[in-house]
N, C-alpha and C. Protein backbone atom coordinates (compact mmCIF):
# COMPACT_ATOMS: atom_id res chain seq x y z
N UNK A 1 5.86 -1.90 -14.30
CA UNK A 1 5.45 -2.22 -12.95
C UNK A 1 6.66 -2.75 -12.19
N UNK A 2 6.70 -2.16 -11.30
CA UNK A 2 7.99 -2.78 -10.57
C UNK A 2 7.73 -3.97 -9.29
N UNK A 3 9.05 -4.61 -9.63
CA UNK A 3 8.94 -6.32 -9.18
C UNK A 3 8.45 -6.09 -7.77
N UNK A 4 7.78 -7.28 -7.02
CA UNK A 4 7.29 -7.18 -5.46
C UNK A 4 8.52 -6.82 -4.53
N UNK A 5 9.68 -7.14 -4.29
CA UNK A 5 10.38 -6.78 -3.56
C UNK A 5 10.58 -5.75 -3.62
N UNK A 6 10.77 -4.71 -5.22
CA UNK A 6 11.05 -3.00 -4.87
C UNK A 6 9.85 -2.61 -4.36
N UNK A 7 8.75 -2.77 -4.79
CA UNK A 7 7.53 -2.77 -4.13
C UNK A 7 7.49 -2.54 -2.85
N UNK A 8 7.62 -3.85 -2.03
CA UNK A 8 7.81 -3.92 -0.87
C UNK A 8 8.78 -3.13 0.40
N UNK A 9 9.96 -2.48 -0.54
CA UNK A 9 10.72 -1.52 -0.46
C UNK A 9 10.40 -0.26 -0.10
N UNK A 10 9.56 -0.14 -1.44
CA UNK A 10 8.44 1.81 -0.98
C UNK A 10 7.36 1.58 0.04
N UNK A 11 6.85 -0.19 -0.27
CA UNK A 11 5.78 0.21 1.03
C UNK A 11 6.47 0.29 2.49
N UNK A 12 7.42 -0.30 2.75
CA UNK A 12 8.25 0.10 4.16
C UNK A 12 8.54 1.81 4.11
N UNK A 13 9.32 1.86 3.53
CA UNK A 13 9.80 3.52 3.65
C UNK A 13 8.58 4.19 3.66
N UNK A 14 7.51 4.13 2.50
CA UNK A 14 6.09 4.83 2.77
C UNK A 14 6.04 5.04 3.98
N UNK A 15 5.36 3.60 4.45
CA UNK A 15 5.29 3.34 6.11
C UNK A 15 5.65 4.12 7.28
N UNK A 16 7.05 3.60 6.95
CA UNK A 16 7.92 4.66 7.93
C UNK A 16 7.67 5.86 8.65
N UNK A 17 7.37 6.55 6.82
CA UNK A 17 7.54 7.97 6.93
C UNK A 17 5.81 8.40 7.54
N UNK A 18 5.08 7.54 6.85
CA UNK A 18 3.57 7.53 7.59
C UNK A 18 3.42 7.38 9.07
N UNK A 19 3.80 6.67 9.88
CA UNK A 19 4.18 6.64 11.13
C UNK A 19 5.05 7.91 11.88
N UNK A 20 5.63 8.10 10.90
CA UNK A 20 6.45 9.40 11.61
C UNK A 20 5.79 10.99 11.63
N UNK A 21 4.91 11.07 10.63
CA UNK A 21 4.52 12.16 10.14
C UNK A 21 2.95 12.07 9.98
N UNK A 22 2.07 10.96 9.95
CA UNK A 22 1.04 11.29 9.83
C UNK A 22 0.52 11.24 8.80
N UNK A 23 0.65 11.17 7.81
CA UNK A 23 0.79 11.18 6.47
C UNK A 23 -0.10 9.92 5.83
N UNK A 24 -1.51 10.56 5.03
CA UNK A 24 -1.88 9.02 4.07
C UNK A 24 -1.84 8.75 3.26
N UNK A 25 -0.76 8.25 2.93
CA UNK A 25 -0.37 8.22 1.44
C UNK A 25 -1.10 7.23 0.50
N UNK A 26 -1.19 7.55 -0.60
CA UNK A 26 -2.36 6.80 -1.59
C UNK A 26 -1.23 5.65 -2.48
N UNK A 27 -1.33 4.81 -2.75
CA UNK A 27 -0.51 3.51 -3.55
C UNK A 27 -1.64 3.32 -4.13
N UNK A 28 -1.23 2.62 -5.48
CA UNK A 28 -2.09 2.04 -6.67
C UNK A 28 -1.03 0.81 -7.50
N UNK A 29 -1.73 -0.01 -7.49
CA UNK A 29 -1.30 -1.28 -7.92
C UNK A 29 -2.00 -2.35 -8.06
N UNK A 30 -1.38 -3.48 -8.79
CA UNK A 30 -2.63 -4.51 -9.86
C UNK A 30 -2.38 -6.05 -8.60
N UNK A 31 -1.73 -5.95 -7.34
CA UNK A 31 -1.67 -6.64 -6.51
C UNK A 31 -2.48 -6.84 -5.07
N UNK A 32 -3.94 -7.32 -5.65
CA UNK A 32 -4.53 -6.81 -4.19
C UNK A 32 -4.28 -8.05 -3.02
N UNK A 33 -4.15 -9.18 -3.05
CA UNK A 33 -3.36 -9.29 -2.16
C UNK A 33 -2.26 -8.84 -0.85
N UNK A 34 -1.41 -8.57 -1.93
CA UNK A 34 -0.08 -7.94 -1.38
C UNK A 34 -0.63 -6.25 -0.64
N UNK A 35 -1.73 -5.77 -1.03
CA UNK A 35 -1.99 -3.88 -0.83
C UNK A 35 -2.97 -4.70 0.16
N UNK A 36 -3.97 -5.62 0.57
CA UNK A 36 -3.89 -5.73 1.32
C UNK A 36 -3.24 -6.14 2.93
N UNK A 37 -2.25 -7.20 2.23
CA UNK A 37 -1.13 -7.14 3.45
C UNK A 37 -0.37 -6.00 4.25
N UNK A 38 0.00 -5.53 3.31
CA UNK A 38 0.82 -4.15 3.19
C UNK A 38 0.11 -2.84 4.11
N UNK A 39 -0.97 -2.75 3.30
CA UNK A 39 -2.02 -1.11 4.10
C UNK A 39 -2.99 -1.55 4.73
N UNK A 40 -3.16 -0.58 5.69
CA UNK A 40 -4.40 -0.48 6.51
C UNK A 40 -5.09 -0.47 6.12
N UNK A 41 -5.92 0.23 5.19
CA UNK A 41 -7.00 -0.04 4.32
C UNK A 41 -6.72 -0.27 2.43
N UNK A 42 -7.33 -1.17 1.85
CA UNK A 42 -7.09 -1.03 0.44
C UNK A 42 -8.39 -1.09 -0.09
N UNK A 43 -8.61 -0.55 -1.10
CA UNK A 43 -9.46 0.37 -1.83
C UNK A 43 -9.49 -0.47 -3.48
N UNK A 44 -10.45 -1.38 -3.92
CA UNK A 44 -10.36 -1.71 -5.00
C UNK A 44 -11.02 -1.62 -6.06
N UNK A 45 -10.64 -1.82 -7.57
CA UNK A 45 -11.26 -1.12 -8.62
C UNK A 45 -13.13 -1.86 -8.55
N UNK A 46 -13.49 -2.54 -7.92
CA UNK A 46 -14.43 -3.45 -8.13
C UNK A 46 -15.78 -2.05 -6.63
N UNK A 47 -15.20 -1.54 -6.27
CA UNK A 47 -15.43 -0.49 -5.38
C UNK A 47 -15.69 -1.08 -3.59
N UNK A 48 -15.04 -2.56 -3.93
CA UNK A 48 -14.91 -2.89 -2.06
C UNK A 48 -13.81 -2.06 -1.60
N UNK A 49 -14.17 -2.52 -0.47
CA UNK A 49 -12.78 -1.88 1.02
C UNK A 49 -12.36 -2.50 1.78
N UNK A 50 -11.26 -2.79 1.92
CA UNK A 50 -10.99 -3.93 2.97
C UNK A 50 -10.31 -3.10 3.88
N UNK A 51 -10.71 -3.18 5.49
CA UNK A 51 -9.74 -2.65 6.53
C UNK A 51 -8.67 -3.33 7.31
């Protein structure tokens, strides 16, 4: 699993490129916190949704 800052790394560039293009890209990770900060919507194993 890679540390929060590289993390935080792909979710910018993700981002980016999501903003530029349209694009919804799917992330999976054991940080729901942080996937909720991060994305517009996060999706968790428990089957909530947060927007």
């Amino acid at each position: 699993m890679p540390a929060g800052t590289t993390t935080a790394a792909l979710v910018t560039a993700v981002e980016e490129y999501r903003a530029e293009s349209g694009a919804g890209p799917l992330a999976r990770g054991r940080e729901q916190v942080l996937s909720e900060r991060w994305c517009g919507r996060a999706a968790h194993g428990n089957g909530g949704v947060k927007d």
